[in-house]
Protein backbone atom coordinates (compact mmCIF):
# COMPACT_ATOMS: atom_id res chain seq x y z
CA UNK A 1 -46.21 -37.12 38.20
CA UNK A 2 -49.57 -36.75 39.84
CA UNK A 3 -50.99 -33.63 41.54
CA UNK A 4 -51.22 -35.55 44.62
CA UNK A 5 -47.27 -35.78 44.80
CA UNK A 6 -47.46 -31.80 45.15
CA UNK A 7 -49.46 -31.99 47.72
CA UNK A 8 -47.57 -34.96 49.72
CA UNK A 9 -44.40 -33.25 49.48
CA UNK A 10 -42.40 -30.04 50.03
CA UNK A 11 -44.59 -26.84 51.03
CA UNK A 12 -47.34 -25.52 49.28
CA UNK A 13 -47.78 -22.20 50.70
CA UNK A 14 -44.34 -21.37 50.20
CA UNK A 15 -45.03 -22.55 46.28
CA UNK A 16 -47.93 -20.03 46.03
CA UNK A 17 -46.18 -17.13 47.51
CA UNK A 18 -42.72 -17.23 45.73
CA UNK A 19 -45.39 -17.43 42.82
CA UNK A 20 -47.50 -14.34 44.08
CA UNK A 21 -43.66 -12.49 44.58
CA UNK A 22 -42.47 -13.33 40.57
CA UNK A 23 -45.87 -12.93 39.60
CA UNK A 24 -45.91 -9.34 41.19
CA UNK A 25 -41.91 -8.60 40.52
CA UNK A 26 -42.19 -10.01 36.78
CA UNK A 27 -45.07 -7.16 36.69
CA UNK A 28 -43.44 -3.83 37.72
CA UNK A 29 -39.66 -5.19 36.45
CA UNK A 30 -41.91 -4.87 32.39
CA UNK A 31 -43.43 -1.96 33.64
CA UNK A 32 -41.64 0.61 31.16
CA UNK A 33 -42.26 -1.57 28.22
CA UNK A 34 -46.47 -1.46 28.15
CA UNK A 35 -45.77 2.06 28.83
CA UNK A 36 -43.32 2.67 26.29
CA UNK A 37 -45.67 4.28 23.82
CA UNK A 38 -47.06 6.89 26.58
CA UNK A 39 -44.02 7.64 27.83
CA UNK A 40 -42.22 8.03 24.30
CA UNK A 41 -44.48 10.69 23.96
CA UNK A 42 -44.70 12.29 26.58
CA UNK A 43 -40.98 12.60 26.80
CA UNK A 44 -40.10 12.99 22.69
CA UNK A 45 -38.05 10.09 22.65
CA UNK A 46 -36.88 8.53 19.50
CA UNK A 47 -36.96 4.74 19.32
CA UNK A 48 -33.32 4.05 20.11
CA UNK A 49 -33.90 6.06 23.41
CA UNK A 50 -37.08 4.07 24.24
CA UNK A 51 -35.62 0.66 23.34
CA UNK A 52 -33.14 1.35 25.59
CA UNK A 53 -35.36 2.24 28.19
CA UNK A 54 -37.53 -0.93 28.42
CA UNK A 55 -34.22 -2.79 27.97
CA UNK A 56 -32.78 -1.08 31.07
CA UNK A 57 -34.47 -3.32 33.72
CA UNK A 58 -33.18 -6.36 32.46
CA UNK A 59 -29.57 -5.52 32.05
CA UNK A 60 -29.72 -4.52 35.60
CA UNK A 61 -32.17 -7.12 36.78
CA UNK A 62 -29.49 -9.51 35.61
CA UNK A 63 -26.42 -7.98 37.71
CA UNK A 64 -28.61 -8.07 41.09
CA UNK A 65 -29.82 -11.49 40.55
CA UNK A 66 -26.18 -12.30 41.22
CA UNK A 67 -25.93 -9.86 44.23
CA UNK A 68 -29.98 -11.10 45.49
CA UNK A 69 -28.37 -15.21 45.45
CA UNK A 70 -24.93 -13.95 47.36
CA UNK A 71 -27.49 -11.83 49.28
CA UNK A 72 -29.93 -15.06 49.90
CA UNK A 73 -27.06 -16.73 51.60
CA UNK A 74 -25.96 -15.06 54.27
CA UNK A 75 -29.64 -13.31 55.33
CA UNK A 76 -32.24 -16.56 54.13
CA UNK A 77 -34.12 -16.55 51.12
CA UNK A 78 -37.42 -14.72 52.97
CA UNK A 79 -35.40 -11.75 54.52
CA UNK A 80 -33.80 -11.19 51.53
CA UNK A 81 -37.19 -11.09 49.43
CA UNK A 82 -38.48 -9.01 51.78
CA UNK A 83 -36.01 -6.11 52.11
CA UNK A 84 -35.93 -6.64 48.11
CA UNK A 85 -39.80 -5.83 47.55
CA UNK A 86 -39.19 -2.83 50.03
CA UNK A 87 -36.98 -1.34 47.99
CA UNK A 88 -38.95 -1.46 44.58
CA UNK A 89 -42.26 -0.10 46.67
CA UNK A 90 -40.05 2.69 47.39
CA UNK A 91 -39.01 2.89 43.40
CA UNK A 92 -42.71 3.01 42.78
CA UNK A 93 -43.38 5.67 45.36
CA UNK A 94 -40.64 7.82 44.05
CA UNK A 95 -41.92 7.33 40.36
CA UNK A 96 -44.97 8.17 41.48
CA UNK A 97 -44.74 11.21 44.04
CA UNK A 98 -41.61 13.17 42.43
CA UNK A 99 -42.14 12.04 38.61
CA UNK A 100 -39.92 10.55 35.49
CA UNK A 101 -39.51 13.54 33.84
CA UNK A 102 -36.29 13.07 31.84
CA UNK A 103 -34.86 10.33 29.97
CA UNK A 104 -32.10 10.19 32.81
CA UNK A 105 -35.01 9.62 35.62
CA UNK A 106 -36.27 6.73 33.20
CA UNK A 107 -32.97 5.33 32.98
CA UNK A 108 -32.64 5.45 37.00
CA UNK A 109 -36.00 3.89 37.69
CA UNK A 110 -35.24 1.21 34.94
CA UNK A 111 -31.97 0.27 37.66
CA UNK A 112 -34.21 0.30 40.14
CA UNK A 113 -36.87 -2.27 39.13
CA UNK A 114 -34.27 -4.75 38.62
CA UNK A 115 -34.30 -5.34 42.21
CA UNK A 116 -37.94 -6.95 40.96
CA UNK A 117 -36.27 -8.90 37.88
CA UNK A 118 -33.81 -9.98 40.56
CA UNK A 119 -36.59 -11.77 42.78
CA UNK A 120 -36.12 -15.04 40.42
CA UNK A 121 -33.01 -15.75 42.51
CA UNK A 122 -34.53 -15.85 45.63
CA UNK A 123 -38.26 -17.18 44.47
CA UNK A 124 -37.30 -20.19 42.64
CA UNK A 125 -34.22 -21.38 44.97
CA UNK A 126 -36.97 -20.87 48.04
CA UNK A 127 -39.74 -22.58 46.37
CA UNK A 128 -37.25 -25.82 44.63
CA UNK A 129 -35.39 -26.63 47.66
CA UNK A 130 -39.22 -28.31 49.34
CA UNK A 131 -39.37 -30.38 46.48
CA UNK A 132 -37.64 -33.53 44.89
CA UNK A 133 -35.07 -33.73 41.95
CA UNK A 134 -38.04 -35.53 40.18
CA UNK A 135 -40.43 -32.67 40.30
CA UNK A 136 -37.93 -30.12 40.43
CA UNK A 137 -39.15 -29.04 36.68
CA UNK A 138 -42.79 -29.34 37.21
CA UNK A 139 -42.06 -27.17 40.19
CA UNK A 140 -39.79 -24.25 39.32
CA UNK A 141 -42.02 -23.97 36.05
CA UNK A 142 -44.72 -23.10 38.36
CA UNK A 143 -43.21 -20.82 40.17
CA UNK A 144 -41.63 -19.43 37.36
CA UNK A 145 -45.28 -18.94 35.67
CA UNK A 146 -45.00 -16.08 37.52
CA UNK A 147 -44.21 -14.22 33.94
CA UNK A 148 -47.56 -13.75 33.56
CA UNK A 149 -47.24 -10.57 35.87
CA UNK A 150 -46.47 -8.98 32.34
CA UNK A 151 -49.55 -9.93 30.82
CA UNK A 152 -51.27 -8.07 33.70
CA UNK A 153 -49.30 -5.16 32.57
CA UNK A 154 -49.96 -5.11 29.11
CA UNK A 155 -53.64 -5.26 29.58
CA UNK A 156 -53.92 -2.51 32.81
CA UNK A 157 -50.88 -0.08 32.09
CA UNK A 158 -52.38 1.17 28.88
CA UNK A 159 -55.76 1.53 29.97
CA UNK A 160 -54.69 3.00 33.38
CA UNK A 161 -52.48 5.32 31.87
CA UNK A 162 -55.15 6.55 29.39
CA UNK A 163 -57.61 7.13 32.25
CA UNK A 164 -54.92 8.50 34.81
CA UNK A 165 -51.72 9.33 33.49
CA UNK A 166 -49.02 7.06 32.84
CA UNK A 167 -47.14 8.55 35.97
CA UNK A 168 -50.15 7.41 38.26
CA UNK A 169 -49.85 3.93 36.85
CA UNK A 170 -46.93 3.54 39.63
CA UNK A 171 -48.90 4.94 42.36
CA UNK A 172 -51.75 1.94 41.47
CA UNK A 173 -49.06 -0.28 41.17
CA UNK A 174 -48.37 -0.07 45.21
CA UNK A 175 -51.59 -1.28 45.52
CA UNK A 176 -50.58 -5.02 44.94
CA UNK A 177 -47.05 -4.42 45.99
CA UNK A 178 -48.04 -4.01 49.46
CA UNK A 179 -51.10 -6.93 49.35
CA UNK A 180 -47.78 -9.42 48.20
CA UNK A 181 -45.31 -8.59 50.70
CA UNK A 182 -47.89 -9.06 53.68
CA UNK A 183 -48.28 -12.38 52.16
CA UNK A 184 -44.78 -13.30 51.79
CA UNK A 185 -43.86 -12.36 55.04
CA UNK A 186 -47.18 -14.15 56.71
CA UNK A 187 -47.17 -17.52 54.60
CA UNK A 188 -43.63 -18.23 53.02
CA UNK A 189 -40.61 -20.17 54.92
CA UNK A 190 -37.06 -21.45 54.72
CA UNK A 191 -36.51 -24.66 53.32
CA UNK A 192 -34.91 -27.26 56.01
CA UNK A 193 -31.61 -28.05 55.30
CA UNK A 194 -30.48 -24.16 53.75
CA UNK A 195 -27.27 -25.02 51.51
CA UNK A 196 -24.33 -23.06 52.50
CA UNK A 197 -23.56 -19.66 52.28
CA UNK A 198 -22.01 -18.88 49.36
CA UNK A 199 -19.08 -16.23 48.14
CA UNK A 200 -18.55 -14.27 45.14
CA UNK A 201 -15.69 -17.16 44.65
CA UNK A 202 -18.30 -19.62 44.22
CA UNK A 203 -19.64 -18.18 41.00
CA UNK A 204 -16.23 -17.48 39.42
CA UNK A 205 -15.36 -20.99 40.13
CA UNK A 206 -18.65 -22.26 38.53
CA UNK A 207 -17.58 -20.06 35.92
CA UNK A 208 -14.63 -21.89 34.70
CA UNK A 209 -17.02 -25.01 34.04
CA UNK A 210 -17.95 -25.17 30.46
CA UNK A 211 -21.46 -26.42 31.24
CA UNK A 212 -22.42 -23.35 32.99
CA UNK A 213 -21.46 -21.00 29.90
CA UNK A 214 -23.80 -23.29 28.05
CA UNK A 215 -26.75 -23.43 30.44
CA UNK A 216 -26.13 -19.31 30.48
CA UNK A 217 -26.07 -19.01 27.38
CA UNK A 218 -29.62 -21.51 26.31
CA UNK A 219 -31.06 -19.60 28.82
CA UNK A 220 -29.82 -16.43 27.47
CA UNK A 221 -31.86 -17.32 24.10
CA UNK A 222 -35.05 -18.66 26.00
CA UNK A 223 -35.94 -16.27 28.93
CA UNK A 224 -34.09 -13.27 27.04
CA UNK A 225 -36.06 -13.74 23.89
CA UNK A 226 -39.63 -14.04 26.35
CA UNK A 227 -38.62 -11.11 28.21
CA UNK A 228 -37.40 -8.76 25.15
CA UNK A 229 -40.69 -9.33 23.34
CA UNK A 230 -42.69 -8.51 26.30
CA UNK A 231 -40.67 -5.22 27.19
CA UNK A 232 -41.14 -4.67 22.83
CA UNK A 233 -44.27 -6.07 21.64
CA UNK A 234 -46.40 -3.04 22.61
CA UNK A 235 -44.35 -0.72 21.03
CA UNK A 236 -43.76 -3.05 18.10
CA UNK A 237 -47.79 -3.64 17.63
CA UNK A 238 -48.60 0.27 17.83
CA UNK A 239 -45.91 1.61 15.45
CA UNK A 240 -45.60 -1.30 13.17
CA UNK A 241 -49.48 -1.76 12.54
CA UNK A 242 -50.96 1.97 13.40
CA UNK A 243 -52.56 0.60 16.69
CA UNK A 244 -54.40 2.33 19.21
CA UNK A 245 -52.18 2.31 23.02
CA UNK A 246 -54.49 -0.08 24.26
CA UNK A 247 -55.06 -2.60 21.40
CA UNK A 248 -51.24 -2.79 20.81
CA UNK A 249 -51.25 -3.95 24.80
CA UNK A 250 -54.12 -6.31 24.35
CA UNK A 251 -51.91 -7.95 21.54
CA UNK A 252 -49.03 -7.74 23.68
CA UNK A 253 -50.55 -9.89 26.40
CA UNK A 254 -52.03 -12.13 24.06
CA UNK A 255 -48.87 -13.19 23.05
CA UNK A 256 -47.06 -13.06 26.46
CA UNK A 257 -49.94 -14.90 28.04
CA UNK A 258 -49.40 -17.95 25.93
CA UNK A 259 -45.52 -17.95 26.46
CA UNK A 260 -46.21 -17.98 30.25
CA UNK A 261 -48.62 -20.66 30.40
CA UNK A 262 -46.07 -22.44 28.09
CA UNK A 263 -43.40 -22.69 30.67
CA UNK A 264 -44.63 -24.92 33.26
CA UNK A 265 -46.16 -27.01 30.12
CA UNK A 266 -42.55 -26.75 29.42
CA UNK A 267 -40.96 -27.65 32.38
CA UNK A 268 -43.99 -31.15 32.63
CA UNK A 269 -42.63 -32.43 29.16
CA UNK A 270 -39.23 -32.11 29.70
CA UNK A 271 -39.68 -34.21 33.03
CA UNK A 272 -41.76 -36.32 30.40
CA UNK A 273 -39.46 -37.01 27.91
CA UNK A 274 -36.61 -35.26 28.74
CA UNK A 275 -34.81 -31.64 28.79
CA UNK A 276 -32.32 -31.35 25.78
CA UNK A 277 -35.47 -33.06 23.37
CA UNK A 278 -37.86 -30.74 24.41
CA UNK A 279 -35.70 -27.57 24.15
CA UNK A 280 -34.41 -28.76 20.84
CA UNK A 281 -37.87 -28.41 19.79
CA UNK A 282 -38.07 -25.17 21.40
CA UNK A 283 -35.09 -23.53 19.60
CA UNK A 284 -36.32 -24.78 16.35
CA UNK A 285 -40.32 -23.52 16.60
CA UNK A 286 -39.05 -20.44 18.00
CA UNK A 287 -35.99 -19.52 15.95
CA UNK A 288 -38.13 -20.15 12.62
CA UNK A 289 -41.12 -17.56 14.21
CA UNK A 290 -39.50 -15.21 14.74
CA UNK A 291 -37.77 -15.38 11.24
CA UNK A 292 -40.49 -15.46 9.71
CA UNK A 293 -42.01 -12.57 11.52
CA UNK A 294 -39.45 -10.04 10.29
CA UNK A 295 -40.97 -10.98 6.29
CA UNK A 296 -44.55 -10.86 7.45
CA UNK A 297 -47.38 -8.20 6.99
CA UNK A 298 -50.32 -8.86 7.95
CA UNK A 299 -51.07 -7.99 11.17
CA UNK A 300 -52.86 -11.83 12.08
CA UNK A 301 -50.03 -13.76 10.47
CA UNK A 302 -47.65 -11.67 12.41
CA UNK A 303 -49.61 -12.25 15.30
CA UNK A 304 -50.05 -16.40 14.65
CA UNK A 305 -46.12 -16.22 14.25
CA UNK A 306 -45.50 -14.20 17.46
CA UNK A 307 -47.87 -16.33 19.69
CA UNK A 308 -45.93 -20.01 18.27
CA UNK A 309 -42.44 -17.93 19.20
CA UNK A 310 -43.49 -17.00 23.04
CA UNK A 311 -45.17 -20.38 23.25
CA UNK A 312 -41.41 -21.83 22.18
CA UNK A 313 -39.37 -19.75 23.79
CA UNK A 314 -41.82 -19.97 27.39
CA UNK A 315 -41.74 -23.66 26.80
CA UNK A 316 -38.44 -23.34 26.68
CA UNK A 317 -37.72 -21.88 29.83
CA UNK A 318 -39.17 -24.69 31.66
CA UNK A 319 -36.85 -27.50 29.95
CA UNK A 320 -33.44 -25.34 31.06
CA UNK A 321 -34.87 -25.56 34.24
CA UNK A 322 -35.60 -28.91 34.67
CA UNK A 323 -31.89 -30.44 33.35
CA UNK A 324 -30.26 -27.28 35.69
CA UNK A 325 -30.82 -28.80 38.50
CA UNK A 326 -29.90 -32.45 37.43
CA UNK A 327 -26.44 -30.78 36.49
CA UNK A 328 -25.32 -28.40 39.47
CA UNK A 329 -27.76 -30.09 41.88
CA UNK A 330 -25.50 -29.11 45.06
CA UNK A 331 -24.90 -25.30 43.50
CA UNK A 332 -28.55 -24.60 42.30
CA UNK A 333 -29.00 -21.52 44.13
CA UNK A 334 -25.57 -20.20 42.56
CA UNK A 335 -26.43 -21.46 38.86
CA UNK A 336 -29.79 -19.82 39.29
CA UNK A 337 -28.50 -16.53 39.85
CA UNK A 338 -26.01 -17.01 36.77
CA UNK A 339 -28.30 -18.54 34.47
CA UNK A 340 -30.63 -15.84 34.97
CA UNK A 341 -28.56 -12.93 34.62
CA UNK A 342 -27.85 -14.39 31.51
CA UNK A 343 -31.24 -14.14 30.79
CA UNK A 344 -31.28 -10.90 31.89
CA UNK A 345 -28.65 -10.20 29.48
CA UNK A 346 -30.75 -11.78 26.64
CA UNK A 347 -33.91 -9.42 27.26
CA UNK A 348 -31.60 -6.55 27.56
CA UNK A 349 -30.02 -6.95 23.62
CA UNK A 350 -33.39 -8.19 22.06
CA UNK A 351 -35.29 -5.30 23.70
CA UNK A 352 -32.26 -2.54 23.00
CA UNK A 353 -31.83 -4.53 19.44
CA UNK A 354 -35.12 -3.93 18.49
CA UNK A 355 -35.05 -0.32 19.15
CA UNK A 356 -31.65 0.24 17.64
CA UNK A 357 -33.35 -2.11 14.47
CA UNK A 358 -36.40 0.72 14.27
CA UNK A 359 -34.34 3.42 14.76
CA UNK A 360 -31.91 2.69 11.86
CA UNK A 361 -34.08 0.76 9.73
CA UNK A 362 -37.33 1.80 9.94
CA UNK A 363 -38.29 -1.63 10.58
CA UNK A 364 -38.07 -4.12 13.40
CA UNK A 365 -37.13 -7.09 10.77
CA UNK A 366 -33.31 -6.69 11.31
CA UNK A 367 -33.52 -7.26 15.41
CA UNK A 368 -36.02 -10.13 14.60
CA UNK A 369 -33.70 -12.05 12.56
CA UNK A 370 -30.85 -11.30 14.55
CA UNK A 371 -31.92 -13.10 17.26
CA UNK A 372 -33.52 -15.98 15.07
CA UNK A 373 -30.09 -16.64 14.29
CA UNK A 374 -29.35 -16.66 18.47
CA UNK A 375 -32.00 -19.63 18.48
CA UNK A 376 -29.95 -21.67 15.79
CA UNK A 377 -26.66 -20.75 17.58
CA UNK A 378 -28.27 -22.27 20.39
CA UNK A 379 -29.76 -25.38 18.82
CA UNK A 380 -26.40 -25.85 17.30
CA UNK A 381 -24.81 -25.89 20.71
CA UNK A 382 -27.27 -27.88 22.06
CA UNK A 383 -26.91 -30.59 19.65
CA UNK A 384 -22.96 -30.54 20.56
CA UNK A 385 -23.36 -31.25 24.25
CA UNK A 386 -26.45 -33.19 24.62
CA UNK A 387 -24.70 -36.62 23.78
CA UNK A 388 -22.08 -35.63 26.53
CA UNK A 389 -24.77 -34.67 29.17
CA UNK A 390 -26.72 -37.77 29.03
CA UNK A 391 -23.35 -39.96 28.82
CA UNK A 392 -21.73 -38.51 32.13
CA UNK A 393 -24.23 -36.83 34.55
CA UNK A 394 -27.46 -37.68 32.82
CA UNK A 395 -26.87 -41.31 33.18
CA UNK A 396 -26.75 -40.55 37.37
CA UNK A 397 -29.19 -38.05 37.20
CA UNK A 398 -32.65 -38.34 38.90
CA UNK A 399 -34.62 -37.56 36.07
CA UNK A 400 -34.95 -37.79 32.22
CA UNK A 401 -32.16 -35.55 30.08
């Protein structure tokens, strides 16, 4: 695959601005988690209660990602980003004029920015359907670098909230909300050739396919494990280690940075050489990481451990999309809202877990292993289907499985 064939094909502008939309979604939908350790104390919450609050947006990011593709259908994939940005400028004006000041408030904006976790529905699907099934990996990984909206939160949020109030942070946050949806609506389009609409009978037939509970549930382990950290690490740095607000979000998007940039790498090498080797790899670097992490304590090995993990698991979110759409090729818009609810789900019990782990424990070792052992679930499955999928459709696909 050469740059060139990027150019030559599909449409570019709508490639950067589904990226600019994730990118700027992926930011505000992680908000809570860089500001976990402000609002924690502002509020007095234990860590069970703020667990649960940076896991909040994912669990309901992954229910509208279902409603956002059903959604997609019937209104196009640009009206339906649209109206879904206006509603989380409106979250962030709310946050901002009238104030989270209970744990219920927290709990209501969490529901609310999952209209922003929800955008991967409608950015990918818009962005993939220019493109061929040969670049379809290369593609949707990056578009789906749009994760590193997090890292931009984990470095500003911190710093911002120090300097202005953690409250303020939302009113800021409008800033670039607005800036993106001028440039969604201005540049982006629908692809020719829009699949059909789709009904809610659609999924629950896809559902009765055993390959879909599988891609679900490797994506569940991938994505949710990238997005758990991310809403955690923060947290996890500052009351693990004794670091400062700011230098536990520096950390934070050190490590998030390098699983972002890993995805698209991700996505390249599984068109390379094929999706089930590469996330083989994946589940194996990243399920021994993270195990390890919960037995380390030094602060740099923990953060040399942490770093390999996100660079697995981001990697890894780049090979389930590329064999996706060489498996449900004529339902990808459906099996992109399932398989990322279920990734929704995933960031939802590693972020809660990790709480719950703190709060009971005293540690964060227990949620750490825990989902270690979700990685060798999943390279165990894996290694079940992978000779079926390249004997049946792998062998017609258009690219490498």
């Amino acid at each position: 695959m050469k740059i060139s064939d990027l150019k030559n094909s599909g449409h570019w502008p709508t490639l950067l601005t589904a990226f600019l939309y994730f990118d700027f979604s992926f930011m505000v939908w992680t908000i809570l988690g860089p500001l976990s350790a402000h609002i924690s104390e502002s509020l007095k919450l234990g860590p069970e209660q703020t667990g649960f609050m940076a896991a909040v947006p994912s669990l309901s990011g992954a229910a509208l990602r279902i409603a956002l593709g059903l959604l997609s259908d019937r209104l196009g994939s640009k009206r339906t980003g649209l109206l879904a940005q206006c509603i989380v400028i409106a979250a962030l004006a709310w946050a901002w004029l009238a104030g989270l000041n209970s744990f219920p408030a927290l709990l209501v904006m969490g529901f609310m920015l999952g209209f922003a976790g929800a955008s991967f529905a409608v950015a990918l699907p818009q962005a993939g359907r220019w493109y061929p099934p040969h670049l379809q990996g290369t593609v949707l990984g990056l578009a789906g670098a749009g994760n590193v909206g997090v890292v931009i939160d984990s470095l500003l949020a911190p710093r911002l909230a120090n300097a202005y109030g953690w409250r303020t942070v939302f009113g800021l946050a409008l800033i670039p909300a607005v800036l993106v949806l001028i440039s969604y609506m201005m540049f982006s389009k629908e692809a020719p050739g829009h699949a059909k609409s789709r009904k809610l009978s659609d999924y629950t037939t896809l559902l009765k396919d055993r390959d879909t509970h599988w891609f679900c549930f490797f994506y569940t382990v991938t994505f949710g494990g990238f997005a758990g950290l991310a809403a955690s690490l923060v947290m996890y740095f500052k009351s693990t280690y004794g670091l400062s607000k700011v230098g536990a979000g520096d950390l934070a998007a050190l490590c998030t940075f390098v699983g972002v940039m890993a995805r698209p790498i991700g996505g390249f090498l599984a068109d390379k050489l094929g999706g089930t080797r590469s996330l083989q790899v994946c589940y194996v670097v990243g399920g021994v990481m993270l195990g390890a992490c919960a037995f380390a304590t030094a602060l740099p090995l923990n953060v040399g451990l942490l770093l390999v993990a996100m660079a697995a698991l981001g990697a890894g979110n780049g090979a389930v999309f590329q064999l996706l759409p060489q498996r449900f090729s004529k339902e990808i818009g459906t099996m992109t809202g399932l398989v990322g609810a279920g990734g929704g789900v995933g960031g939802f019990l590693l972020a809660a877990g990790l709480g719950w782990s703190r709060g009971v424990t005293g540690s964060y070792a227990a949620g750490l292993i825990v989902f270690a052992v979700f990685c060798a679930l999943a390279l165990t499955g894996l290694r079940t289907v992978k000779h079926r999928w390249r004997s049946t459709w792998g062998a017609m696909a258009a690219a490498r499985v």
